[in-house]
Protein backbone atom coordinates (compact mmCIF):
# COMPACT_ATOMS: atom_id res chain seq x y z
CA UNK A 1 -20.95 1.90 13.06
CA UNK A 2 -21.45 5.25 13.08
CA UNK A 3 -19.54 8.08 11.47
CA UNK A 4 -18.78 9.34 15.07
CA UNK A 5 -17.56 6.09 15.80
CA UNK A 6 -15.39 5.49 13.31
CA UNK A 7 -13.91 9.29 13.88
CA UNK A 8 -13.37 8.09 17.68
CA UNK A 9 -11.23 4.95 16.39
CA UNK A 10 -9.12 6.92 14.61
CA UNK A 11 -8.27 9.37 17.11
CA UNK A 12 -8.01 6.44 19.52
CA UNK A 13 -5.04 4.77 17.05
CA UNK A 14 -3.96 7.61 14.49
CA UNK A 15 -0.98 5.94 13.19
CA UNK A 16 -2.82 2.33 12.80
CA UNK A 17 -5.16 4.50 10.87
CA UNK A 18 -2.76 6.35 9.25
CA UNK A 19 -0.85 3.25 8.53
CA UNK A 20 -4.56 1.17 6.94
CA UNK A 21 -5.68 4.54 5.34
CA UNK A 22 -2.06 4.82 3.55
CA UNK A 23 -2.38 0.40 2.29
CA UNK A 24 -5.60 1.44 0.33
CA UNK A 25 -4.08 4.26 -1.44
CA UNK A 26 -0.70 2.42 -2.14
CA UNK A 27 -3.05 -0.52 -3.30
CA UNK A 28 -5.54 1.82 -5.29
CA UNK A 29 -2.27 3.28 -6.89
CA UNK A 30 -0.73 0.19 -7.60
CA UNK A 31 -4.15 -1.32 -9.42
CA UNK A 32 -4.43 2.17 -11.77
CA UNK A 33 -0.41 1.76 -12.46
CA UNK A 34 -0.93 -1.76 -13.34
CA UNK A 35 -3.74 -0.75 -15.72
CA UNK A 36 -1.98 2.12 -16.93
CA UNK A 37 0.88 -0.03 -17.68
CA UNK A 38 -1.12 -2.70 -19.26
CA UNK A 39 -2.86 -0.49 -21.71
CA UNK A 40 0.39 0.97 -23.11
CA UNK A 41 1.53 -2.44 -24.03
CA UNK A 42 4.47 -4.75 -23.79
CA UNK A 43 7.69 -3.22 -22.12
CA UNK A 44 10.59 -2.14 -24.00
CA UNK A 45 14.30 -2.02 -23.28
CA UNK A 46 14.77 -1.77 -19.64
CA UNK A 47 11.06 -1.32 -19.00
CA UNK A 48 11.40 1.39 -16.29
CA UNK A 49 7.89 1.78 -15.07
CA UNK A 50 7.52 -1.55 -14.76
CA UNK A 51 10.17 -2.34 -12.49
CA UNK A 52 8.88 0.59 -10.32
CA UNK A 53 5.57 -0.32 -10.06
CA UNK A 54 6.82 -4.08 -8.92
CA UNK A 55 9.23 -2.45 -7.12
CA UNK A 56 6.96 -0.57 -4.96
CA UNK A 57 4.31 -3.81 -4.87
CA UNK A 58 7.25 -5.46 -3.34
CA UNK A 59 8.33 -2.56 -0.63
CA UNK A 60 4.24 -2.95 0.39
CA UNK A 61 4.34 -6.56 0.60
CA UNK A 62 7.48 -6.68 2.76
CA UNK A 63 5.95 -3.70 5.07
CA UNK A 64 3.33 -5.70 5.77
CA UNK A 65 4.53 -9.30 5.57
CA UNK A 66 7.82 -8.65 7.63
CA UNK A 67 8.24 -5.42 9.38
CA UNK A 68 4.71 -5.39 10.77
CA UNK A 69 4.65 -8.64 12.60
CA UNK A 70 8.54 -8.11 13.32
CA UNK A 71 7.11 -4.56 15.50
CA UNK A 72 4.35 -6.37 16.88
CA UNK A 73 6.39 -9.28 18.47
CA UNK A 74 8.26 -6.44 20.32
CA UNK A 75 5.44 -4.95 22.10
């Protein structure tokens, strides 16, 4: 596909694009946090960042795995 192409997709859906372009940063952030977190070791006390990051890997997973399909059945 050509880059024309793919340019005419996206203006055809912007906010399915907007929606798939958003999932790969959210995933790309969530890999680099997990690394991050990983190479500063074990947590301690509360372990803050760590709840975060699962918090947000959660918030994704529910986007897409329930409110998603929950939208789509409404059309």
């Amino acid at each position: 596909m050509s880059l024309a192409g793919i340019a005419a997709r996206i203006r055809e859906y912007p906010i399915a694009a907007i929606f798939e372009f958003g999932s790969v940063l959210v995933c790309l952030l969530l890999f680099a946090g997990t690394f991050v977190l990983l190479s500063t070791g074990a947590p301690t006390g509360r372990g803050d960042p760590w709840l975060a990051l699962i918090g947000v890997g959660v918030a994704f997973v529910l986007f897409w795995t329930a409110l998603v399909p929950l939208y789509e059945r409404t059309l």
